[in-house]
N, C-alpha and C. Protein backbone atom coordinates (compact mmCIF):
# COMPACT_ATOMS: atom_id res chain seq x y z
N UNK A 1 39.02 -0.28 -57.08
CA UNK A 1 38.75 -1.60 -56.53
C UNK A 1 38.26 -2.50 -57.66
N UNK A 2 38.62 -3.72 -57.70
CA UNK A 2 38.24 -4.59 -58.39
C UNK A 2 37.41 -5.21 -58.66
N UNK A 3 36.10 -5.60 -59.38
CA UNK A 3 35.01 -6.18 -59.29
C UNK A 3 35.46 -7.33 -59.15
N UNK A 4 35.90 -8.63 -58.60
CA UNK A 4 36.21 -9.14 -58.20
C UNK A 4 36.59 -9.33 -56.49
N UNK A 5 37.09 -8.08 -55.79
CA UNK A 5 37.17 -7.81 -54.62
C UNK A 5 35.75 -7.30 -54.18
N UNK A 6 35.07 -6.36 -55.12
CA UNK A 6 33.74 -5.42 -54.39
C UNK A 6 33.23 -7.10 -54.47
N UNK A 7 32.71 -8.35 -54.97
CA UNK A 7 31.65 -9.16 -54.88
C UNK A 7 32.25 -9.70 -53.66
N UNK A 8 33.28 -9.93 -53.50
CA UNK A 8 33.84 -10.65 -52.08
C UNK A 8 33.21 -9.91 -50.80
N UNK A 9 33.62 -8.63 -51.09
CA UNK A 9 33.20 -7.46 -50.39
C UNK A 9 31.81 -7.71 -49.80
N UNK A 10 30.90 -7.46 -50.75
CA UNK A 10 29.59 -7.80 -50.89
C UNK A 10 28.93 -8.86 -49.91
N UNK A 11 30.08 -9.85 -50.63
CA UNK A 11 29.42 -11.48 -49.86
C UNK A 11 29.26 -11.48 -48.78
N UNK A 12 30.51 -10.84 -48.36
CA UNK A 12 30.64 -10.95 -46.62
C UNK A 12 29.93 -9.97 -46.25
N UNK A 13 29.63 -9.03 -46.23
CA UNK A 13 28.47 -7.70 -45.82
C UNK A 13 27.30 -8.65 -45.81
N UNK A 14 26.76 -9.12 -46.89
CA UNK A 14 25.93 -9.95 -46.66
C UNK A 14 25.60 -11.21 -45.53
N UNK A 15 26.61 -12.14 -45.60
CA UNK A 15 26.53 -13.05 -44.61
C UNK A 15 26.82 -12.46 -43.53
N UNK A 16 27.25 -11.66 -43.08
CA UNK A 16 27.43 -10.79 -41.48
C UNK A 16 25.96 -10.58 -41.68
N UNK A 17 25.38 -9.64 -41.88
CA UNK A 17 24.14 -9.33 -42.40
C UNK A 17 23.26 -10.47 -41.24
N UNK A 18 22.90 -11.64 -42.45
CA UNK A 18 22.21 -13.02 -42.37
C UNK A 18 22.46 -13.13 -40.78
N UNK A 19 23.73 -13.60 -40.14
CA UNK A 19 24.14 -14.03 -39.19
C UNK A 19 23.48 -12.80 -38.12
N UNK A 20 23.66 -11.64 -38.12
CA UNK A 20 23.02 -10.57 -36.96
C UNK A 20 21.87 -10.84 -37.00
N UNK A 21 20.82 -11.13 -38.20
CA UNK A 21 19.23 -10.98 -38.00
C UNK A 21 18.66 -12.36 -37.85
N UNK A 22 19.51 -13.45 -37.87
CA UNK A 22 19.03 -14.74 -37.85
C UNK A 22 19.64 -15.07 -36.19
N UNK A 23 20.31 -14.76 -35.67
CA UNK A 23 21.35 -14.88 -34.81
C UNK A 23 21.78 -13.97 -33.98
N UNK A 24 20.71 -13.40 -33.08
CA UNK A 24 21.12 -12.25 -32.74
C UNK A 24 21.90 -12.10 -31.27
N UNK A 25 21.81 -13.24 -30.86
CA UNK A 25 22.17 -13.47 -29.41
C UNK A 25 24.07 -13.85 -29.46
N UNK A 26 24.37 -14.34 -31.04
CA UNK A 26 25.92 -14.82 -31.15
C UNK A 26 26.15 -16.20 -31.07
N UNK A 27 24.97 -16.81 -30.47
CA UNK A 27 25.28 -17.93 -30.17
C UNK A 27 24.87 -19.35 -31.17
N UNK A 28 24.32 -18.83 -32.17
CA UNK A 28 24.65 -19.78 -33.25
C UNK A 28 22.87 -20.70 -33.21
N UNK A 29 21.93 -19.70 -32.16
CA UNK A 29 20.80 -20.32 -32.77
C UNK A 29 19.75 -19.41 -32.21
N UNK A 30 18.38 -19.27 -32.50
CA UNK A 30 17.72 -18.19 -33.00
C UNK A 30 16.60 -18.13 -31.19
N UNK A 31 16.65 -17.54 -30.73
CA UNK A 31 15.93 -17.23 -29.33
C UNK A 31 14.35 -17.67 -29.68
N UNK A 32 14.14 -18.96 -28.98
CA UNK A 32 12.61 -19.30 -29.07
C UNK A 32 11.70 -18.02 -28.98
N UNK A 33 10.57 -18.10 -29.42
CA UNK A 33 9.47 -16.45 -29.56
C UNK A 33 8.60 -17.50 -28.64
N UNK A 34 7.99 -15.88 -27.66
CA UNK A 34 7.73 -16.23 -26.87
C UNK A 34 6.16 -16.58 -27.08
N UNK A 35 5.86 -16.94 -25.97
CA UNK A 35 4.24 -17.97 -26.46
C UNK A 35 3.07 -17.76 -25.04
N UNK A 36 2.00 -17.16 -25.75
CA UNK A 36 1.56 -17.06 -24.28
C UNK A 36 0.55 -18.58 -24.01
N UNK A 37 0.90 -18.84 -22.65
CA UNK A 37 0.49 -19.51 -22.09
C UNK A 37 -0.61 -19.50 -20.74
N UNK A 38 -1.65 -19.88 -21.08
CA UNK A 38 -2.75 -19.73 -20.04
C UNK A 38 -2.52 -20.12 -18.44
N UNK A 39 -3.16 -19.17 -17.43
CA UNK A 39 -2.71 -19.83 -16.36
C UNK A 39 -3.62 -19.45 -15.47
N UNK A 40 -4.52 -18.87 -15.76
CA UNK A 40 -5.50 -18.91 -15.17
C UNK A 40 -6.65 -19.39 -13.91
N UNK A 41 -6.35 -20.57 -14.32
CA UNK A 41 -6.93 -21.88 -13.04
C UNK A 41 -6.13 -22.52 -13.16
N UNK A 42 -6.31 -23.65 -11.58
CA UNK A 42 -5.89 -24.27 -11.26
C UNK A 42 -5.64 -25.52 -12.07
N UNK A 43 -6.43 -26.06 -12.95
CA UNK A 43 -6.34 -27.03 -14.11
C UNK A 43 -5.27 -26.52 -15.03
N UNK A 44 -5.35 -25.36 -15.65
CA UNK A 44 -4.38 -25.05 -16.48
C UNK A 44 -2.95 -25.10 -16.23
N UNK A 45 -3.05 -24.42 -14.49
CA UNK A 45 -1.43 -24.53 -14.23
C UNK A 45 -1.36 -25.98 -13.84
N UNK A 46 -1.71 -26.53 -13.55
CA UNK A 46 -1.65 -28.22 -13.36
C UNK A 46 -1.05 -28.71 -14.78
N UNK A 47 -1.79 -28.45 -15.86
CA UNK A 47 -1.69 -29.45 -17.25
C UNK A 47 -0.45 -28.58 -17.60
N UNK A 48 -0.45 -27.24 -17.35
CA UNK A 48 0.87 -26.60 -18.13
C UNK A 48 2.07 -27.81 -17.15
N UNK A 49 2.04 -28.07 -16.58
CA UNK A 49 3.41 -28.77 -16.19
C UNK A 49 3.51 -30.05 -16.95
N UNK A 50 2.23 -30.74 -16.45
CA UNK A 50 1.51 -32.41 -16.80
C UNK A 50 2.32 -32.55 -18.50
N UNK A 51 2.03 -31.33 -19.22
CA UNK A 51 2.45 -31.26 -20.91
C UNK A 51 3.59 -31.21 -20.79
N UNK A 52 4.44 -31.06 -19.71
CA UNK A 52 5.96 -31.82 -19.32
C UNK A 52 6.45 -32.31 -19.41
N UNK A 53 5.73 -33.29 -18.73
CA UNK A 53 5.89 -34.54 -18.13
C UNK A 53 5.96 -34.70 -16.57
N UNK A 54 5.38 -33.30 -15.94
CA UNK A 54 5.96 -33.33 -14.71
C UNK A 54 4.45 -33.50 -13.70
N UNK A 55 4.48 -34.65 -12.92
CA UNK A 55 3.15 -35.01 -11.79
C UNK A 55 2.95 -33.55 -10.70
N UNK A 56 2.32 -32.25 -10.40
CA UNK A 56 2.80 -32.00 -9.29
C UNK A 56 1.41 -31.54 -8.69
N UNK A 57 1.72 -31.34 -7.32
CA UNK A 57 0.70 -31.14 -6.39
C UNK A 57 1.03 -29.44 -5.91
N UNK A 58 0.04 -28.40 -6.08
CA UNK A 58 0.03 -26.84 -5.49
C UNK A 58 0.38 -27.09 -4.07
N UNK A 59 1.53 -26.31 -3.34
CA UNK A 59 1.63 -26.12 -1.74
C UNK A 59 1.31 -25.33 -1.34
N UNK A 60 1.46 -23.84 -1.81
CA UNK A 60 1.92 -22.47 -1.75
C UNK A 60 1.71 -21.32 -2.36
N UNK A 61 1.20 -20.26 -2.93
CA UNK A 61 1.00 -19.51 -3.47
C UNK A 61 0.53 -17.71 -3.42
N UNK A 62 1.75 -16.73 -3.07
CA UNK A 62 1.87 -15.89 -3.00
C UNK A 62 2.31 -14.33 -3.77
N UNK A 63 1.72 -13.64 -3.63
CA UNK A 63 1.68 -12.10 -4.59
C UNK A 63 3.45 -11.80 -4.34
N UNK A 64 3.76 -11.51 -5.47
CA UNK A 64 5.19 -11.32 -5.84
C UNK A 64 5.54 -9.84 -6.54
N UNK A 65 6.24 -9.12 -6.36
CA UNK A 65 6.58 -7.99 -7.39
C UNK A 65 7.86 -8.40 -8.07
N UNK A 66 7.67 -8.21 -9.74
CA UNK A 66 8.96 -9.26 -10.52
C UNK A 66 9.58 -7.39 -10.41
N UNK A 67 11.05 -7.59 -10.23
CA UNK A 67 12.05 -6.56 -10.23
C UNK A 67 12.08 -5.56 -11.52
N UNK A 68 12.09 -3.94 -11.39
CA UNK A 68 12.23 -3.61 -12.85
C UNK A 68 13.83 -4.05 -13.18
N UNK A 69 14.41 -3.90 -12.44
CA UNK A 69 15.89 -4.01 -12.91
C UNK A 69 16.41 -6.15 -11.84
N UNK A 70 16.70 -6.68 -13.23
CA UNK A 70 17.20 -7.31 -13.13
C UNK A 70 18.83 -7.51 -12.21
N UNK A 71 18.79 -8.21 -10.62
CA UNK A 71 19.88 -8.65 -10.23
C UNK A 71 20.82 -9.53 -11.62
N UNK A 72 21.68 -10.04 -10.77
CA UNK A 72 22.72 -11.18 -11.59
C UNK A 72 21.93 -12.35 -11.77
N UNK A 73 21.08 -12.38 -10.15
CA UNK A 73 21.28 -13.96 -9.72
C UNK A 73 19.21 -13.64 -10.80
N UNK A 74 18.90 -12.62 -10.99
CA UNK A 74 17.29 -12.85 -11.32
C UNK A 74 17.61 -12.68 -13.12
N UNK A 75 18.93 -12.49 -13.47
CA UNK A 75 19.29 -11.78 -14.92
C UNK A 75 19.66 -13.99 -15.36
N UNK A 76 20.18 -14.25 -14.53
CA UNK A 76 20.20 -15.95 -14.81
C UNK A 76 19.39 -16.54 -14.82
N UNK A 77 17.41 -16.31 -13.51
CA UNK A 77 16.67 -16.80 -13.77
C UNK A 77 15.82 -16.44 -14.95
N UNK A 78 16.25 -15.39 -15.76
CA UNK A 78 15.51 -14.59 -16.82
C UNK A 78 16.06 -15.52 -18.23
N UNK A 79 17.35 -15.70 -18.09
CA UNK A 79 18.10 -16.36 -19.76
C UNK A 79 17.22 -17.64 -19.40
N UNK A 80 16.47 -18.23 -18.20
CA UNK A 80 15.94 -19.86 -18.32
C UNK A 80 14.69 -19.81 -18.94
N UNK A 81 14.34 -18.18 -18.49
CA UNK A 81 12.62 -17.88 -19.16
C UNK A 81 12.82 -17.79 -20.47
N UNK A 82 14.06 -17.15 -20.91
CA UNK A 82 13.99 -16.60 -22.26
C UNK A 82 14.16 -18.07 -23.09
N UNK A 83 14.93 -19.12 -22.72
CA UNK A 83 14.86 -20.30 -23.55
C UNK A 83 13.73 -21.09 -23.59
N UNK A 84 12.96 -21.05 -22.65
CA UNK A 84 11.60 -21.84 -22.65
C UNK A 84 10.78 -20.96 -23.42
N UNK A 85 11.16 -19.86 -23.83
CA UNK A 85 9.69 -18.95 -24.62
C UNK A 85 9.13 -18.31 -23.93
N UNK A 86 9.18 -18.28 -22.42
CA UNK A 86 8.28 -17.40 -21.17
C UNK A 86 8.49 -15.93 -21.36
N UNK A 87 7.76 -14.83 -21.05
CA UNK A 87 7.90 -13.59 -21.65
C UNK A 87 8.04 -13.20 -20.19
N UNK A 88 8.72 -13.42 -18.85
CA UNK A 88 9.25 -12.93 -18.28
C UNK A 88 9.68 -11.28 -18.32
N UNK A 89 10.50 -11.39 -19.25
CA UNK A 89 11.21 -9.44 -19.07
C UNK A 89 9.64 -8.66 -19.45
N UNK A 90 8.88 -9.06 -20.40
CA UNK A 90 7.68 -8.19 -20.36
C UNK A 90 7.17 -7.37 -19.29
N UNK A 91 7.48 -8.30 -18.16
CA UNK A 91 6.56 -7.79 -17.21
C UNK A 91 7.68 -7.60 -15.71
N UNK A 92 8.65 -6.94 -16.30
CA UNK A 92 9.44 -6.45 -15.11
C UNK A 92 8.33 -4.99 -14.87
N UNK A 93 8.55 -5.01 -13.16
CA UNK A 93 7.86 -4.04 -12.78
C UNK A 93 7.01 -4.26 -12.37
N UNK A 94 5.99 -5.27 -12.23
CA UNK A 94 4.88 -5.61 -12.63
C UNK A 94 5.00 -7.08 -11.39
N UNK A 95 3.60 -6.78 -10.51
CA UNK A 95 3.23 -7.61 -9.55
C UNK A 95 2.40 -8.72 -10.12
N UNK A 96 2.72 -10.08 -9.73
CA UNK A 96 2.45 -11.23 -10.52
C UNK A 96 2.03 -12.26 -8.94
N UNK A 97 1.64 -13.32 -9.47
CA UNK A 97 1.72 -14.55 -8.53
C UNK A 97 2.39 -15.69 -8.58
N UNK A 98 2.55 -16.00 -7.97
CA UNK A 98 3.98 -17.48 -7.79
C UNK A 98 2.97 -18.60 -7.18
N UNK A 99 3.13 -19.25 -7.64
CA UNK A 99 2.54 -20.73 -7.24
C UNK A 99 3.69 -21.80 -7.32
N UNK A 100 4.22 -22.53 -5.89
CA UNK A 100 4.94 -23.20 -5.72
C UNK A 100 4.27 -24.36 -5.88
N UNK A 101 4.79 -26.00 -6.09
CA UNK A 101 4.76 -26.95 -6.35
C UNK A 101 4.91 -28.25 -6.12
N UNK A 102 5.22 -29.40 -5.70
CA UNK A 102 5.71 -30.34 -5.17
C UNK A 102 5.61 -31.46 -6.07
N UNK A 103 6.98 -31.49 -6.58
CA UNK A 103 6.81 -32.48 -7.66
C UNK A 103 7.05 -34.23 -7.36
N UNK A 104 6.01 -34.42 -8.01
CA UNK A 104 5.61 -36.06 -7.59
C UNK A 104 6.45 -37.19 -8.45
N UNK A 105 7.06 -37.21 -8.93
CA UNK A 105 7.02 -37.97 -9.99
C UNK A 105 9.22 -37.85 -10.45
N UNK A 106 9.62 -37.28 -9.40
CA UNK A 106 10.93 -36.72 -9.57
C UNK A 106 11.35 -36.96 -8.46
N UNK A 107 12.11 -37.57 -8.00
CA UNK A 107 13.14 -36.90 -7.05
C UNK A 107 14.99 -37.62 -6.97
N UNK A 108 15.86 -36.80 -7.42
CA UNK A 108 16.85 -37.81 -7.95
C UNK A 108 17.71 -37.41 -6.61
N UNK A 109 18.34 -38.51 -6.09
CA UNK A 109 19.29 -38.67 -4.92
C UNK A 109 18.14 -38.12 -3.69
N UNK A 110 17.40 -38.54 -3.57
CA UNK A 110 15.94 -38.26 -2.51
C UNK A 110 15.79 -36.85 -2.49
N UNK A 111 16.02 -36.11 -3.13
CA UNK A 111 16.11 -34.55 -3.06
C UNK A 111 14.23 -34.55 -3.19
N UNK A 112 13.74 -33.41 -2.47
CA UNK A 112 12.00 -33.71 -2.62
C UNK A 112 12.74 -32.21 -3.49
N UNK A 113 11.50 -32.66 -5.00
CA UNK A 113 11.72 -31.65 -5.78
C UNK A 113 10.28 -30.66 -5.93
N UNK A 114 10.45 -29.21 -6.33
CA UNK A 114 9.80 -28.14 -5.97
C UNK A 114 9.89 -27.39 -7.69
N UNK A 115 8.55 -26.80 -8.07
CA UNK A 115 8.15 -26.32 -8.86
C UNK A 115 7.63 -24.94 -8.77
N UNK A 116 7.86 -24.36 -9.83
CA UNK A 116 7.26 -22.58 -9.47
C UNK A 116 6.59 -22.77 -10.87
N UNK A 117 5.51 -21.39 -10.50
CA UNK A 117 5.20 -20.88 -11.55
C UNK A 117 4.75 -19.45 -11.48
N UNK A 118 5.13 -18.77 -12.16
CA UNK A 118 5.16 -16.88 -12.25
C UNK A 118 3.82 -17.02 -12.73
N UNK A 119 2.72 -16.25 -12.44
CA UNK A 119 1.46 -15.81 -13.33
C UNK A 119 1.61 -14.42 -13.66
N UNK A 120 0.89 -13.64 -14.44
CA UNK A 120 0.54 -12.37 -14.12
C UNK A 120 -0.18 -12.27 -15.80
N UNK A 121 -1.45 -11.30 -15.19
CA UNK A 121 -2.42 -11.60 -16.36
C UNK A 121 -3.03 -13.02 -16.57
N UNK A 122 -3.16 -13.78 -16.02
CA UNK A 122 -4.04 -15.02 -15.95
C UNK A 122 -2.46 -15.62 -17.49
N UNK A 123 -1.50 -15.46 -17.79
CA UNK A 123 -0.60 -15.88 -18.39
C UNK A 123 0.64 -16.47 -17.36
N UNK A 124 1.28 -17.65 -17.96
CA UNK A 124 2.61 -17.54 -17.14
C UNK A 124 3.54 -17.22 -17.94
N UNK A 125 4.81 -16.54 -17.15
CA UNK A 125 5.41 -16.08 -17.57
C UNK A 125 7.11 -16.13 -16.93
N UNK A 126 6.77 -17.20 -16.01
CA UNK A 126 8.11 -18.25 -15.80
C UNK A 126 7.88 -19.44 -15.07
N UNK A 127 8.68 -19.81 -15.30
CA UNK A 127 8.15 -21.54 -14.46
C UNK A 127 10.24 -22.20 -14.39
N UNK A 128 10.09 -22.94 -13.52
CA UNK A 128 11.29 -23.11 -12.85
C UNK A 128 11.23 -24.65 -12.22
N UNK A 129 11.73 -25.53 -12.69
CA UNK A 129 12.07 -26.94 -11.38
C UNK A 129 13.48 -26.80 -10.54
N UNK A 130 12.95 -27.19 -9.45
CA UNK A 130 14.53 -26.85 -8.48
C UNK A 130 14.12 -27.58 -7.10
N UNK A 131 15.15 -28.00 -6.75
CA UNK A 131 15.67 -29.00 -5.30
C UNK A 131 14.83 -27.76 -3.94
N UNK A 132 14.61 -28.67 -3.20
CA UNK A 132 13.62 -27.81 -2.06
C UNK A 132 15.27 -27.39 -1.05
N UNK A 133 16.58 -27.87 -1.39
CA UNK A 133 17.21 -27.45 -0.12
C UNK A 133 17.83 -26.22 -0.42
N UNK A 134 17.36 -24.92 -0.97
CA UNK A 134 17.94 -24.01 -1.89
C UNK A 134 18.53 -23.57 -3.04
N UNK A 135 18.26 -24.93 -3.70
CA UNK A 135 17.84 -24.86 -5.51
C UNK A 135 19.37 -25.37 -5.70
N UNK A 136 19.99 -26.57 -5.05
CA UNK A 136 21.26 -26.78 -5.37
C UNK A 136 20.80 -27.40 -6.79
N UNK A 137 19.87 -27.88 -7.40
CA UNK A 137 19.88 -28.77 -8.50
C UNK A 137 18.58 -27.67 -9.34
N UNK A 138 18.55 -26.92 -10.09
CA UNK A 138 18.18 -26.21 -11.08
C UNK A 138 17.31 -26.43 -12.23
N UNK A 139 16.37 -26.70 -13.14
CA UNK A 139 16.21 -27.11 -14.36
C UNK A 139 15.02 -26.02 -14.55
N UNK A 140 14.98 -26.09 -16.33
CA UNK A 140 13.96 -25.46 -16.93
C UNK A 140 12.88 -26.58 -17.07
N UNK A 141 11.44 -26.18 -16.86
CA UNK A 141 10.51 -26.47 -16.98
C UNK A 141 9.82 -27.86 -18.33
N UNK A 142 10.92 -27.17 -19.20
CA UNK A 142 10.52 -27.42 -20.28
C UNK A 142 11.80 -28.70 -21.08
């Protein structure tokens, strides 16, 4: 082989390389690291939204068990945690609290819009905006 071919060789071993450890998902940009976030009281989960931009008022709030094994439809609400930084998959298995929401300050085509938030460990570890008539309208938190 040609030293000329082995550096070509090389190059590209290399940039494949770069691209798997910088890029591991394929998709051409690097998976936010996740961040813990306090959630503790009622102030905190309040301002964690407020640092939004989002007004909302607590309705609701009930003990949840997050799934060890991810459905389809909970493997889609998981890729929304994983882009906001929420450490969600950490705590598959693992009984948490949900605090629903009523967001003040939103509502597009009169839809009354609805807020979650996953706790567990006084941390959150998903948070979700979505339409109160069975989540026809979707968004990340963030």
């Amino acid at each position: 082989m040609s030293k000329k071919l082995l550096k070509i060789l090389l190059a590209a071993v290399a940039a494949t390389a770069a691209i798997i450890i910088f890029f591991p998902d394929g998709k051409g940009e690097k998976p936010p690291e996740t961040e813990a976030v306090a959630a503790a009281t009622v102030s905190d989960r309040i301002n964690y939204f407020a640092s939004h931009g989002w007004e909302v008022e607590e309705i609701a709030g009930k003990m949840v068990t997050i799934p060890a094994d991810f459905s389809p439809v909970y493997e889609e609400y998981a890729k929304i945690q994983d882009k906001q930084g929420l450490p969600l998959r950490e705590f598959a298995g693992r009984d948490a609290l949900l605090y629903v929401y009523q967001v003040k300050n939103y509502s597009p085509d009169s839809k009354k819009m609805l807020a979650e938030l996953l706790v567990c460990d006084d941390t959150a570890i998903a948070s979700l905006v979505y339409s109160e008539d069975g989540g026809s309208l979707k968004m990340a938190v963030s």
